[in-house]
PDB file of N, CA and C in Angstrom:
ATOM      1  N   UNK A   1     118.206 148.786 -26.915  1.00  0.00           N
ATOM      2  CA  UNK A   1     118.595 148.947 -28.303  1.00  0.00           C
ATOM      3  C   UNK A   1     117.431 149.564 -29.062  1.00  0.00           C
ATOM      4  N   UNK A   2     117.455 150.845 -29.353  1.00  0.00           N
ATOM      5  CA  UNK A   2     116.629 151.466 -30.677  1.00  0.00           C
ATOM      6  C   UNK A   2     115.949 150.514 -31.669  1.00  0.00           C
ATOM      7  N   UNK A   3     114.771 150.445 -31.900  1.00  0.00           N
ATOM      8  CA  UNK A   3     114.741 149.625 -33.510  1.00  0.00           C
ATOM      9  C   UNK A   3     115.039 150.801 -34.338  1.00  0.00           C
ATOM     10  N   UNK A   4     114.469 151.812 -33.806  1.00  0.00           N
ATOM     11  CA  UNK A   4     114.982 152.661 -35.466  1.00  0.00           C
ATOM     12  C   UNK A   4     115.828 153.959 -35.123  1.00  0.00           C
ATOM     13  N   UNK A   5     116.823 154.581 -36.183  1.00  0.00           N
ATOM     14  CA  UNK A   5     117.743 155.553 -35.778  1.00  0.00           C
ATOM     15  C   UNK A   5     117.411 156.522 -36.951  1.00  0.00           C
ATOM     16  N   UNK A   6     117.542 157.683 -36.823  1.00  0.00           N
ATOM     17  CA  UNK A   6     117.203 158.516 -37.682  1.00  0.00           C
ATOM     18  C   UNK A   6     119.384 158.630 -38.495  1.00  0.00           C
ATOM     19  N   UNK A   7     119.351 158.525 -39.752  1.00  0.00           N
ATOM     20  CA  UNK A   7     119.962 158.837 -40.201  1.00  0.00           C
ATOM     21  C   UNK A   7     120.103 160.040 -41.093  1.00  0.00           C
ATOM     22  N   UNK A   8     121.269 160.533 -40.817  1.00  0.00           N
ATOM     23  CA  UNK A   8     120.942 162.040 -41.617  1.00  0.00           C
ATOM     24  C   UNK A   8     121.556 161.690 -43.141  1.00  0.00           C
ATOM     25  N   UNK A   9     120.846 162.826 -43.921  1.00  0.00           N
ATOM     26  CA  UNK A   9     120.656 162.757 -45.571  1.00  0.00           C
ATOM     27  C   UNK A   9     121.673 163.555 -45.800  1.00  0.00           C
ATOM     28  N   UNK A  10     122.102 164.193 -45.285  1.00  0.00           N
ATOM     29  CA  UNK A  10     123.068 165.577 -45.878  1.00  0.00           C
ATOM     30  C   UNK A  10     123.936 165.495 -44.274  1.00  0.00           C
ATOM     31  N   UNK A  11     125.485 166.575 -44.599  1.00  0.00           N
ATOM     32  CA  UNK A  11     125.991 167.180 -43.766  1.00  0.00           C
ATOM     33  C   UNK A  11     126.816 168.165 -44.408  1.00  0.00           C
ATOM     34  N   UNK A  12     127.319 169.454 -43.568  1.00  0.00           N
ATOM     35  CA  UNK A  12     127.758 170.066 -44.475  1.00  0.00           C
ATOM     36  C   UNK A  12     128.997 170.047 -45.383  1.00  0.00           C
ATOM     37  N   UNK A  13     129.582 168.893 -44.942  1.00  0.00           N
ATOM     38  CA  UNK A  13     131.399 168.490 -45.736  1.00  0.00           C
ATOM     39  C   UNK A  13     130.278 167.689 -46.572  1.00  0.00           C
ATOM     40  N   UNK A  14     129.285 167.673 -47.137  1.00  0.00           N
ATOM     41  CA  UNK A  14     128.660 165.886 -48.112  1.00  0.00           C
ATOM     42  C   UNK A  14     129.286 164.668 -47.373  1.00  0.00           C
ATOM     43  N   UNK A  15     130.216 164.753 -46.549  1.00  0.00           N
ATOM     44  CA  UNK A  15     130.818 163.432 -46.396  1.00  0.00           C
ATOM     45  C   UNK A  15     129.850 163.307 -45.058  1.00  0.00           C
ATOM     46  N   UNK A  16     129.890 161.494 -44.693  1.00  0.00           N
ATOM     47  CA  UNK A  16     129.530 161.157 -43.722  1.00  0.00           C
ATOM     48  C   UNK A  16     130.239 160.475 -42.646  1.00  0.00           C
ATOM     49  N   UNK A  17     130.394 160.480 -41.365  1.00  0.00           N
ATOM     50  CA  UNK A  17     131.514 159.694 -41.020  1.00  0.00           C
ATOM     51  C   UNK A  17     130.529 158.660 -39.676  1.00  0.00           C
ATOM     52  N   UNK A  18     130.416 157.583 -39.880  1.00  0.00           N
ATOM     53  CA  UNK A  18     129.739 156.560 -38.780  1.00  0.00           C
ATOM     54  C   UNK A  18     130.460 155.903 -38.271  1.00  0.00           C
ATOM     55  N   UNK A  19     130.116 155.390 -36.710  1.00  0.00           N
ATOM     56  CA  UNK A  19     131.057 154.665 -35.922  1.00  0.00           C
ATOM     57  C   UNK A  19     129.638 153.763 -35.145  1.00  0.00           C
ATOM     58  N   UNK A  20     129.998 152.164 -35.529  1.00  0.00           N
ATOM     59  CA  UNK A  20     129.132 151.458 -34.528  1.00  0.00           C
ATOM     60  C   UNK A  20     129.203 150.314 -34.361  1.00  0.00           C
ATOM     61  N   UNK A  21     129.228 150.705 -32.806  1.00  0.00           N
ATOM     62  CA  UNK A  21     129.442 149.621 -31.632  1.00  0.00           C
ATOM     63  C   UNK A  21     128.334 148.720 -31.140  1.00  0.00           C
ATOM     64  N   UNK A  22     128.500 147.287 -31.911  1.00  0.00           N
ATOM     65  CA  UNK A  22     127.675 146.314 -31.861  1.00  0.00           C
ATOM     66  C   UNK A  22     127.914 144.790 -30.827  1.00  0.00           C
ATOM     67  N   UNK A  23     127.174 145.017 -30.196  1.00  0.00           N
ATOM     68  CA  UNK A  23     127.106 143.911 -29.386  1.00  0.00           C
ATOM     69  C   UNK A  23     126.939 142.564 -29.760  1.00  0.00           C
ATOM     70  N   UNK A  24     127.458 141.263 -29.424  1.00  0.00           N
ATOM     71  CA  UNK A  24     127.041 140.403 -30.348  1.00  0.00           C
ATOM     72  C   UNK A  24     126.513 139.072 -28.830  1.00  0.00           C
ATOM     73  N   UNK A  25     125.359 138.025 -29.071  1.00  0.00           N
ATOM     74  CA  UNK A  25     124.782 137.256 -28.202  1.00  0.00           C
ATOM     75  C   UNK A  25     125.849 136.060 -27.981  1.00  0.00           C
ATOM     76  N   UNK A  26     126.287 135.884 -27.010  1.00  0.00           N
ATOM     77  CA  UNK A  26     127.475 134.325 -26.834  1.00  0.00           C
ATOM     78  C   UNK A  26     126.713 133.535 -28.033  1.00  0.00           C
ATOM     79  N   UNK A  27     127.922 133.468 -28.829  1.00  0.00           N
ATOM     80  CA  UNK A  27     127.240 131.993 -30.063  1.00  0.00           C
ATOM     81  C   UNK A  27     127.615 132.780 -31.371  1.00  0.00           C
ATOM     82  N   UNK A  28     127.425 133.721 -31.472  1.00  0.00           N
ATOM     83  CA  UNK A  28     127.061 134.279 -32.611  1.00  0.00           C
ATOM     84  C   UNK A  28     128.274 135.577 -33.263  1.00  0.00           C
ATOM     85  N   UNK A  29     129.453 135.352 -32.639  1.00  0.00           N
ATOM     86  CA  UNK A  29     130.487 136.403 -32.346  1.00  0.00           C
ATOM     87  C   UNK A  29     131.498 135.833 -34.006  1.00  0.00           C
ATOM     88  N   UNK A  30     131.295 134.413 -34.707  1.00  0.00           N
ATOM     89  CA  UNK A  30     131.695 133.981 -35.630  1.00  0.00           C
ATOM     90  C   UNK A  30     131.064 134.663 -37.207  1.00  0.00           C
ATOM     91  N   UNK A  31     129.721 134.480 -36.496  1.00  0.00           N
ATOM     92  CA  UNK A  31     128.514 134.811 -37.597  1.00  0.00           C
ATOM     93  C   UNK A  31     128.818 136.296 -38.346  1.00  0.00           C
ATOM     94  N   UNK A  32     129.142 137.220 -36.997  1.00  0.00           N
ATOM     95  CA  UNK A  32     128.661 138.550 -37.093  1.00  0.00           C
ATOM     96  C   UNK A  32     130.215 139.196 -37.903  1.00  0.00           C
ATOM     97  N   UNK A  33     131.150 138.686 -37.333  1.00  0.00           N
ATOM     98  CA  UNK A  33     132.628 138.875 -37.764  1.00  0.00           C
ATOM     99  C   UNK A  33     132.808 138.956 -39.163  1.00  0.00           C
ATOM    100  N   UNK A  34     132.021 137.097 -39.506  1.00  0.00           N
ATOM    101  CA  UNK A  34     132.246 137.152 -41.182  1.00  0.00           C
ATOM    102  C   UNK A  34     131.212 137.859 -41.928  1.00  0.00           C
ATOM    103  N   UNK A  35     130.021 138.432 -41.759  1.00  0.00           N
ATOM    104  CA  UNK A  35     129.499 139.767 -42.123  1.00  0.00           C
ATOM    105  C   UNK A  35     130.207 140.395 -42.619  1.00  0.00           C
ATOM    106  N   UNK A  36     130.703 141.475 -40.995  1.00  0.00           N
ATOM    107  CA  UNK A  36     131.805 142.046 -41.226  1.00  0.00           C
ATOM    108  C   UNK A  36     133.087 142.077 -42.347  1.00  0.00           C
ATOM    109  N   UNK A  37     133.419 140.809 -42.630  1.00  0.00           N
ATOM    110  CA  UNK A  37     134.497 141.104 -43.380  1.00  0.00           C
ATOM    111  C   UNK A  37     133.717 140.962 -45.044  1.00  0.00           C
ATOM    112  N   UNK A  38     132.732 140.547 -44.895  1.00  0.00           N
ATOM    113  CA  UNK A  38     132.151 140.345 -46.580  1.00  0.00           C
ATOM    114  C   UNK A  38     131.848 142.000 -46.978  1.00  0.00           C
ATOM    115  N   UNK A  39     131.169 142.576 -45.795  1.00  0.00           N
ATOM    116  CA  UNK A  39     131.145 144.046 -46.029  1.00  0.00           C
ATOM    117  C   UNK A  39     132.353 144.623 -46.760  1.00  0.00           C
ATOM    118  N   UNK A  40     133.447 144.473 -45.953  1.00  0.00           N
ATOM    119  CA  UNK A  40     135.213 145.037 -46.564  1.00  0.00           C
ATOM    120  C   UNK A  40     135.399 144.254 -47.860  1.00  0.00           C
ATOM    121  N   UNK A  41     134.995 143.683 -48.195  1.00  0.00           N
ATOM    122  CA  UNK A  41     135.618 142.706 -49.275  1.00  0.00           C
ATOM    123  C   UNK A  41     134.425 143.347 -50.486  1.00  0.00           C
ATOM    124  N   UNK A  42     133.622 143.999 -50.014  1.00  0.00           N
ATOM    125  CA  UNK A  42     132.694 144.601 -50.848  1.00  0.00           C
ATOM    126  C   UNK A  42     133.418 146.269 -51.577  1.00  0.00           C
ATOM    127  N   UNK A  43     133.455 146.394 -50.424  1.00  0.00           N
ATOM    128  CA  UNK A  43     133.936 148.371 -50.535  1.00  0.00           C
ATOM    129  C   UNK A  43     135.421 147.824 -51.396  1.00  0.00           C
ATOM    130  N   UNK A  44     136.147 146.746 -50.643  1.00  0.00           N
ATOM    131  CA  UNK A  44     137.998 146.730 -51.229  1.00  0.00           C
ATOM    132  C   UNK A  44     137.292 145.869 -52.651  1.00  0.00           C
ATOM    133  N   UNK A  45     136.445 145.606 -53.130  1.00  0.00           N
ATOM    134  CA  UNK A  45     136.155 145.132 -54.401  1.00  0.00           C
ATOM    135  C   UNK A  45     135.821 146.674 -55.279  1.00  0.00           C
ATOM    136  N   UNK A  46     135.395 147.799 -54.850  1.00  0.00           N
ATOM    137  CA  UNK A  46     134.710 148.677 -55.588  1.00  0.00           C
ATOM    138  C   UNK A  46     133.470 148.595 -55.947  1.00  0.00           C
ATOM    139  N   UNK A  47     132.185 147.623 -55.521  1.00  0.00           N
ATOM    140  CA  UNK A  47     131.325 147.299 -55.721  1.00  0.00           C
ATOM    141  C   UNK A  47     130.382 148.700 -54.584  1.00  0.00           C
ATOM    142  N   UNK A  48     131.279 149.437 -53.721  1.00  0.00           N
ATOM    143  CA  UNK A  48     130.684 150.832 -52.806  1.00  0.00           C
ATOM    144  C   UNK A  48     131.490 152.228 -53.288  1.00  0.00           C
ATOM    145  N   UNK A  49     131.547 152.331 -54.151  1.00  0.00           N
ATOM    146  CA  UNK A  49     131.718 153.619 -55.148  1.00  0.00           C
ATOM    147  C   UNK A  49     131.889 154.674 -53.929  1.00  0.00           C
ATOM    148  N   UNK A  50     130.736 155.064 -53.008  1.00  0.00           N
ATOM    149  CA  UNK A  50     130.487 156.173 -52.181  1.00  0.00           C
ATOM    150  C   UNK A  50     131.242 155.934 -50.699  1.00  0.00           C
ATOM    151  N   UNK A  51     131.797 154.501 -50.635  1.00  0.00           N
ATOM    152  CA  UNK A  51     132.360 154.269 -49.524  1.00  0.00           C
ATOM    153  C   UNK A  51     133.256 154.472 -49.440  1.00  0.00           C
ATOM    154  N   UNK A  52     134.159 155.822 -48.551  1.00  0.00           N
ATOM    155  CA  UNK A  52     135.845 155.933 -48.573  1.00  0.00           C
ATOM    156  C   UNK A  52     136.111 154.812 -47.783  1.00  0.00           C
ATOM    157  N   UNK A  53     135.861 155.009 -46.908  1.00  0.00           N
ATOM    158  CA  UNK A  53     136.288 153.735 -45.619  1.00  0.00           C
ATOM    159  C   UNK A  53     135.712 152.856 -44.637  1.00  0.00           C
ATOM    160  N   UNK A  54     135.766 151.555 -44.644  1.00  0.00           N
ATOM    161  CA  UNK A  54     135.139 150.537 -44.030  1.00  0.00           C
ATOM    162  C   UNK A  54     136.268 149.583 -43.005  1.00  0.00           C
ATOM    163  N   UNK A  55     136.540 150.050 -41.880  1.00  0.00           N
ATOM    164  CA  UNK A  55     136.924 149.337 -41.171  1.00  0.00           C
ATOM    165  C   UNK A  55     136.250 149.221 -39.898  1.00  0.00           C
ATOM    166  N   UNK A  56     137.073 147.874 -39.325  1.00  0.00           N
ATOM    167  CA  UNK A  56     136.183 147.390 -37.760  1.00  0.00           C
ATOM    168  C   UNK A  56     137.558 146.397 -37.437  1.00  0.00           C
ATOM    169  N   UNK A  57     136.782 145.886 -36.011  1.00  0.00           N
ATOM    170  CA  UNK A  57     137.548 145.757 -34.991  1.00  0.00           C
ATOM    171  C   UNK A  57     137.267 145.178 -34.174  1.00  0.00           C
ATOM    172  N   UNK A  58     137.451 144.834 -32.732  1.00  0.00           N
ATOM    173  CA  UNK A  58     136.725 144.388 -31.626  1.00  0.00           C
ATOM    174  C   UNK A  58     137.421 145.223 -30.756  1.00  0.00           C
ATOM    175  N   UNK A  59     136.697 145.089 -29.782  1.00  0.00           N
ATOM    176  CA  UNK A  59     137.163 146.239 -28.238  1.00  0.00           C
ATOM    177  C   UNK A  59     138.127 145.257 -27.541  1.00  0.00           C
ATOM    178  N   UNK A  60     139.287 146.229 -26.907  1.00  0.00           N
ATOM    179  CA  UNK A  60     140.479 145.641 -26.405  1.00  0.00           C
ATOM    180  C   UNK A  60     140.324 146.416 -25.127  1.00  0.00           C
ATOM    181  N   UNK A  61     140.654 145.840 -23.994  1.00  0.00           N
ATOM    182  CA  UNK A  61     140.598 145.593 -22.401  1.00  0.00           C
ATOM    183  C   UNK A  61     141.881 146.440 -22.402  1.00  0.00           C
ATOM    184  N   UNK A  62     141.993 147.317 -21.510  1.00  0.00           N
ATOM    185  CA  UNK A  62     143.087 147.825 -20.658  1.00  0.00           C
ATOM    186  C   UNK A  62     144.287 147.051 -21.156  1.00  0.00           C
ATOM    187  N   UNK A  63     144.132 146.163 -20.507  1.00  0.00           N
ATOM    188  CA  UNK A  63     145.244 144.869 -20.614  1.00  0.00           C
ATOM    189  C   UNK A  63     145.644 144.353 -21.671  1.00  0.00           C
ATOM    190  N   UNK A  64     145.109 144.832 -22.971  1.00  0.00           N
ATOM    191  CA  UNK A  64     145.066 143.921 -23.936  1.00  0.00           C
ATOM    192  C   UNK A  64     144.096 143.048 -24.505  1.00  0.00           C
ATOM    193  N   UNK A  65     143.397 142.345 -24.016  1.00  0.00           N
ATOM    194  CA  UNK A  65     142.672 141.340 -23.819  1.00  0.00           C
ATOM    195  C   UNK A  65     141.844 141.360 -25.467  1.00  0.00           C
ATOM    196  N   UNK A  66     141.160 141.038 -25.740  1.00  0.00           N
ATOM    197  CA  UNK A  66     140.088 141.363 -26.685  1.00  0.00           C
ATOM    198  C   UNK A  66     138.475 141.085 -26.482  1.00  0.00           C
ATOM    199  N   UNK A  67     137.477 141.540 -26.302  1.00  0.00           N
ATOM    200  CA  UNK A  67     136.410 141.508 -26.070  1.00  0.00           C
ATOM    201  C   UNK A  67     135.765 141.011 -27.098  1.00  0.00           C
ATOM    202  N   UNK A  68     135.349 139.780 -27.049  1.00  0.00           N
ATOM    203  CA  UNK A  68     135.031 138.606 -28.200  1.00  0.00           C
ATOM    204  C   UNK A  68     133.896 139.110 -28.540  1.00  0.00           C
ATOM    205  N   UNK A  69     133.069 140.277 -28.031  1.00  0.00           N
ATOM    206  CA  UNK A  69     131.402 139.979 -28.163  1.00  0.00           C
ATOM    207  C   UNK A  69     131.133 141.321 -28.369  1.00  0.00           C
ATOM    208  N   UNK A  70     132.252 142.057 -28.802  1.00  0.00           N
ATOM    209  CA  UNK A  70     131.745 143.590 -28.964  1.00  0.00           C
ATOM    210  C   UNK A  70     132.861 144.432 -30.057  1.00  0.00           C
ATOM    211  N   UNK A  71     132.020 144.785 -31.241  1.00  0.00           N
ATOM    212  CA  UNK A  71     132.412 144.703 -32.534  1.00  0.00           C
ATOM    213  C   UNK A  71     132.330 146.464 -32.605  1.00  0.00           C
ATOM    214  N   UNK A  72     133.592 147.039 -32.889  1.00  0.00           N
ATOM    215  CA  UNK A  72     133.303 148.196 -33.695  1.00  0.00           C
ATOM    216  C   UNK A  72     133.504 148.547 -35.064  1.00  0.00           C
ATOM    217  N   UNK A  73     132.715 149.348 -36.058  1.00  0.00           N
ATOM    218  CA  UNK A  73     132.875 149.801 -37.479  1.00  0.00           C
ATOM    219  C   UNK A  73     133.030 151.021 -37.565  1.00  0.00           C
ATOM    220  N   UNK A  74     133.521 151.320 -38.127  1.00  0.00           N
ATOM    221  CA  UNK A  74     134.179 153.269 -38.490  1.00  0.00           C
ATOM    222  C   UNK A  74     133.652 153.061 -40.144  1.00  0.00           C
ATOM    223  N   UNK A  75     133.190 153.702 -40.674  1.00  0.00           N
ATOM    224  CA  UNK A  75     132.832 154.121 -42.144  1.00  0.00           C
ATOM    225  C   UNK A  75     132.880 155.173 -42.332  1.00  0.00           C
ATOM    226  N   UNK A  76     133.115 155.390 -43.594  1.00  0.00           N
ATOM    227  CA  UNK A  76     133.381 156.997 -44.077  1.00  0.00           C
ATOM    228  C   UNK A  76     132.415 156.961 -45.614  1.00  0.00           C
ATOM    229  N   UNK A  77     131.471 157.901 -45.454  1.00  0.00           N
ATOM    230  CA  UNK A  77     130.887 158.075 -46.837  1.00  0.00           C
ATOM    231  C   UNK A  77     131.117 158.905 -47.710  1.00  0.00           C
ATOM    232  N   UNK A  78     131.347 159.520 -49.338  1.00  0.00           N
ATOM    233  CA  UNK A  78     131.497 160.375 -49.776  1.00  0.00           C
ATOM    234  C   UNK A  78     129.816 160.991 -50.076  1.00  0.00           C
ATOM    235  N   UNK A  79     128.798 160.745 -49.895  1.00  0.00           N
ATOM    236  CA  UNK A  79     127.866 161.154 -49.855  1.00  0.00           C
ATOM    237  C   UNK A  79     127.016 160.639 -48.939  1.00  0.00           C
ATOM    238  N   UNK A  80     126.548 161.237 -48.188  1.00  0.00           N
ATOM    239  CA  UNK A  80     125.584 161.094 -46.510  1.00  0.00           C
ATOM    240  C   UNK A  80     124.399 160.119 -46.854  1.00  0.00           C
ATOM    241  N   UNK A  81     123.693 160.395 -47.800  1.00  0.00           N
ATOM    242  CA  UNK A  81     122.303 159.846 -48.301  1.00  0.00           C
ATOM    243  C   UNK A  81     122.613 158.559 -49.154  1.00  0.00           C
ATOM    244  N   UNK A  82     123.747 158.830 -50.316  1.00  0.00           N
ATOM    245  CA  UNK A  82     123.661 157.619 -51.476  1.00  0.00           C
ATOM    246  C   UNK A  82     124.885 156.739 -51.184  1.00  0.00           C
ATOM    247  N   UNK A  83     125.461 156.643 -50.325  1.00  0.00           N
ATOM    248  CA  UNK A  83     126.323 156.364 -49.918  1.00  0.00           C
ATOM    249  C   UNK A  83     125.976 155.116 -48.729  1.00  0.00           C
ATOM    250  N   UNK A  84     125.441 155.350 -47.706  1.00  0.00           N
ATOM    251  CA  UNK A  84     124.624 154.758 -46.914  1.00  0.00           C
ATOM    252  C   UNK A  84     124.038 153.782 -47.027  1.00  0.00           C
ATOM    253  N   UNK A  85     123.144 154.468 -48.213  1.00  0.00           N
ATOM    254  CA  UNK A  85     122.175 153.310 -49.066  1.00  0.00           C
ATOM    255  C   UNK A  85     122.984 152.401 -49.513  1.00  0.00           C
ATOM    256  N   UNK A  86     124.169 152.733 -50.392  1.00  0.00           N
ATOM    257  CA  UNK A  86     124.234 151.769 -51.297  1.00  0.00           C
ATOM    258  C   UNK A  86     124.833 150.722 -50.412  1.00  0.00           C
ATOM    259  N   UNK A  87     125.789 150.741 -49.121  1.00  0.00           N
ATOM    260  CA  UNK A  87     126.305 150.238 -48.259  1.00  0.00           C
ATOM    261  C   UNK A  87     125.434 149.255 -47.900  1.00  0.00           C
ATOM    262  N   UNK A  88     124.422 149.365 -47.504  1.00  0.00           N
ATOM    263  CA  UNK A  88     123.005 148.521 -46.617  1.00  0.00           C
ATOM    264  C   UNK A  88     122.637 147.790 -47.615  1.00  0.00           C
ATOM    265  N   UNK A  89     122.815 147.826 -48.837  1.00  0.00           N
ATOM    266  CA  UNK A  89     122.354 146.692 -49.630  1.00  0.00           C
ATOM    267  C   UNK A  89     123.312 145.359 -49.965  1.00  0.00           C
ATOM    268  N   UNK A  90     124.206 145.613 -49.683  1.00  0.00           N
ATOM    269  CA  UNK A  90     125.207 144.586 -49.713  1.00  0.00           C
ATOM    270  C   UNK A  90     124.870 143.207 -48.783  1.00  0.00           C
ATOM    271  N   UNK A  91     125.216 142.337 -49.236  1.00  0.00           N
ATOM    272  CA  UNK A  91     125.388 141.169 -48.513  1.00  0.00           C
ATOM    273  C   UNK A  91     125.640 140.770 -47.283  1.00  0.00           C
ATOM    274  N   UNK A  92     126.862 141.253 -46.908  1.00  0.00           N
ATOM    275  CA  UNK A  92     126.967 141.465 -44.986  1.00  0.00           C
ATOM    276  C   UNK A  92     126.001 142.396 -44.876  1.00  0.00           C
ATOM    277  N   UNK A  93     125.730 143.223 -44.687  1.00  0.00           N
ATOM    278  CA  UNK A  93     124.955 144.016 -44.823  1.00  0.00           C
ATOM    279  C   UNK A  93     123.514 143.584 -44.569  1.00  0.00           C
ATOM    280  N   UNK A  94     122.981 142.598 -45.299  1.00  0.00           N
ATOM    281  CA  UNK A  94     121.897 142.018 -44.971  1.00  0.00           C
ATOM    282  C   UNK A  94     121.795 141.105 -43.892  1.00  0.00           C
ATOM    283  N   UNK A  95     123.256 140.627 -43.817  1.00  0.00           N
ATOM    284  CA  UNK A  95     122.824 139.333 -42.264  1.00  0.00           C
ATOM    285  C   UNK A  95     123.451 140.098 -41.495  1.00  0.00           C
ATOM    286  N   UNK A  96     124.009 141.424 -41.316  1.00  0.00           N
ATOM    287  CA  UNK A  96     123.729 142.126 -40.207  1.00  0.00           C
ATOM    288  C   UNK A  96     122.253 142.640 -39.664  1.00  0.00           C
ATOM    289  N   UNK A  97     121.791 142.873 -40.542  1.00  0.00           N
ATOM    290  CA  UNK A  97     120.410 143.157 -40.429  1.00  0.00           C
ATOM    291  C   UNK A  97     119.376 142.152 -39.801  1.00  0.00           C
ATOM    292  N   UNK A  98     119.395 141.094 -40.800  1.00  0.00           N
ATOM    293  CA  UNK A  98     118.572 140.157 -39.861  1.00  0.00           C
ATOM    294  C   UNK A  98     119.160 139.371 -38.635  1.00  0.00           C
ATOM    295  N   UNK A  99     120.490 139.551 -38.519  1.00  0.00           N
ATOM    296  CA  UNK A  99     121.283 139.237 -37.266  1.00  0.00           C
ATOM    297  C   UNK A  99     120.363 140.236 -35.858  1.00  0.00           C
ATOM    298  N   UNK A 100     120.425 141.328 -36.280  1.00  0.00           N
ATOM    299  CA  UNK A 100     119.864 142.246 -35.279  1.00  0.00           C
ATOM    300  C   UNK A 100     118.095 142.073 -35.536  1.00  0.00           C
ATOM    301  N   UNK A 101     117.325 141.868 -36.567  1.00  0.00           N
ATOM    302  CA  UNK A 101     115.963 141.230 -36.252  1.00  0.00           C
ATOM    303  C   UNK A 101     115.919 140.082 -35.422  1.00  0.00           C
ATOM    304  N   UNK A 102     116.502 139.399 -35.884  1.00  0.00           N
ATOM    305  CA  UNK A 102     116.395 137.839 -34.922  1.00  0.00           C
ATOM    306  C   UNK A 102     116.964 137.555 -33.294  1.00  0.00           C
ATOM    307  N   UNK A 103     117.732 139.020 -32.935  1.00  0.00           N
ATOM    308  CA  UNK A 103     117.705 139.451 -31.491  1.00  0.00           C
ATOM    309  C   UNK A 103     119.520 138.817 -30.918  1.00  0.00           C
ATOM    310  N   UNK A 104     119.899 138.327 -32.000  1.00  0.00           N
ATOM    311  CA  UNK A 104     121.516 138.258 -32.158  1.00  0.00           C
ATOM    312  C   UNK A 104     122.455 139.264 -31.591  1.00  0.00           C
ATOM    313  N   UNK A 105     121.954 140.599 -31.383  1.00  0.00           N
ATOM    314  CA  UNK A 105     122.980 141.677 -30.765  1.00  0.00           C
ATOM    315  C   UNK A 105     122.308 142.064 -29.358  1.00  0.00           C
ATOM    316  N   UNK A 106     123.417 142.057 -28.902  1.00  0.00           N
ATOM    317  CA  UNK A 106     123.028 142.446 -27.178  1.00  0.00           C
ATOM    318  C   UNK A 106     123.010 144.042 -27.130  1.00  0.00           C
ATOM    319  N   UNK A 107     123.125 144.685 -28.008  1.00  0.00           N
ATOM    320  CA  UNK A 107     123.556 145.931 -27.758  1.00  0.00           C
ATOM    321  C   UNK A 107     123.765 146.461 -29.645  1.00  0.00           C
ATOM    322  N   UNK A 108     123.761 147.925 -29.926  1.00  0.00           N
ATOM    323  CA  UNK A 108     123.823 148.329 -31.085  1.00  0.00           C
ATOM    324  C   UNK A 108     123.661 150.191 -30.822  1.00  0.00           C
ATOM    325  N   UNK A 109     124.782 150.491 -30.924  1.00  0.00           N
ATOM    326  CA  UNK A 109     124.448 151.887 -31.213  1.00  0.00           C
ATOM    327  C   UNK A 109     125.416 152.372 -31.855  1.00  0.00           C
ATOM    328  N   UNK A 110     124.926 153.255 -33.067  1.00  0.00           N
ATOM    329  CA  UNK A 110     125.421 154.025 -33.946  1.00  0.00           C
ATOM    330  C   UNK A 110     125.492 155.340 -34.324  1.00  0.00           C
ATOM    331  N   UNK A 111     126.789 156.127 -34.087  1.00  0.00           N
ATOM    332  CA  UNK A 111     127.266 157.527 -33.953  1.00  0.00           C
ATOM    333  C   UNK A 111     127.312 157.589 -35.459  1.00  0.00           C
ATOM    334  N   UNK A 112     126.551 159.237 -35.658  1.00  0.00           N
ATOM    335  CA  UNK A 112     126.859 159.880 -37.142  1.00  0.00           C
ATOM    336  C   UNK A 112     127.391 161.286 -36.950  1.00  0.00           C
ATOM    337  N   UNK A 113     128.588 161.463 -37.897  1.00  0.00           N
ATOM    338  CA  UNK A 113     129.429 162.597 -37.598  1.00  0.00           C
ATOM    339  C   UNK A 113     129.894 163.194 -39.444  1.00  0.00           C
ATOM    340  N   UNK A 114     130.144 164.929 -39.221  1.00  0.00           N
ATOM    341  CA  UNK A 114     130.375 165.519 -39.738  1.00  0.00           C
ATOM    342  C   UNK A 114     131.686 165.437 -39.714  1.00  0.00           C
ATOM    343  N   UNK A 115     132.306 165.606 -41.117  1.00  0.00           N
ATOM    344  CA  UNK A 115     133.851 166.319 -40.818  1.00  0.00           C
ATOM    345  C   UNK A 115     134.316 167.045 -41.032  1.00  0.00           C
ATOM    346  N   UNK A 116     135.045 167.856 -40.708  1.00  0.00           N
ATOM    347  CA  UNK A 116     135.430 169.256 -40.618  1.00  0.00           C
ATOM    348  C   UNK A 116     136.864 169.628 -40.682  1.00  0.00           C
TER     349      UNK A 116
END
């Protein structure tokens, strides 16, 4: 797992589009979830102006199944740079953060995309 990812400031649509797939440590798959949803309850409050879209998920098995320990987020920014920011300051937001200092994620990587 990266400690640090370069995020880009600009793209050429201004919009930003992120996708990331977070691993979570047996124990901690409750913790990381309700993050997760305080994040959505942030953006569906309007309190993320720059955020078009904030959804997530967990990974589903062939079969169906659901993979208790591995979390995906799709976001959509209307601006690459202020958008981002303002996202990361939020509340989930922060105990995602120290979730992943304190060594809580087994895994963390995050795709940044243009749209076109």
């Amino acid at each position: 797992m990266p400690d640090t990812f370069e995020v880009p400031t600009t793209t050429p649509s201004g919009k930003l589009l992120v996708i990331a797939i977070i691993g979570v440590k047996p124990g901690f798959e409750d913790k990381i979830a309700e993050a997760l949803r305080m994040n959505k309850a942030e953006v569906d409050a309007g309190k993320e102006p720059k955020t078009l879209t904030y959804r997530m998920g967990r990974t589903v098995t062939a079969d169906g199944q659901l993979i208790e320990s591995e979390f995906v987020v799709i976001e959509e920014y209307a601006d690459a740079k202020v958008g981002l920011l303002e996202h990361a300051k939020g509340a989930g937001s922060a105990v995602l953060i120290k979730a992943r200092e304190d060594g809580e994620f087994s895994s963390f990587k995050v795709y940044f995309y243009d749209e076109f």
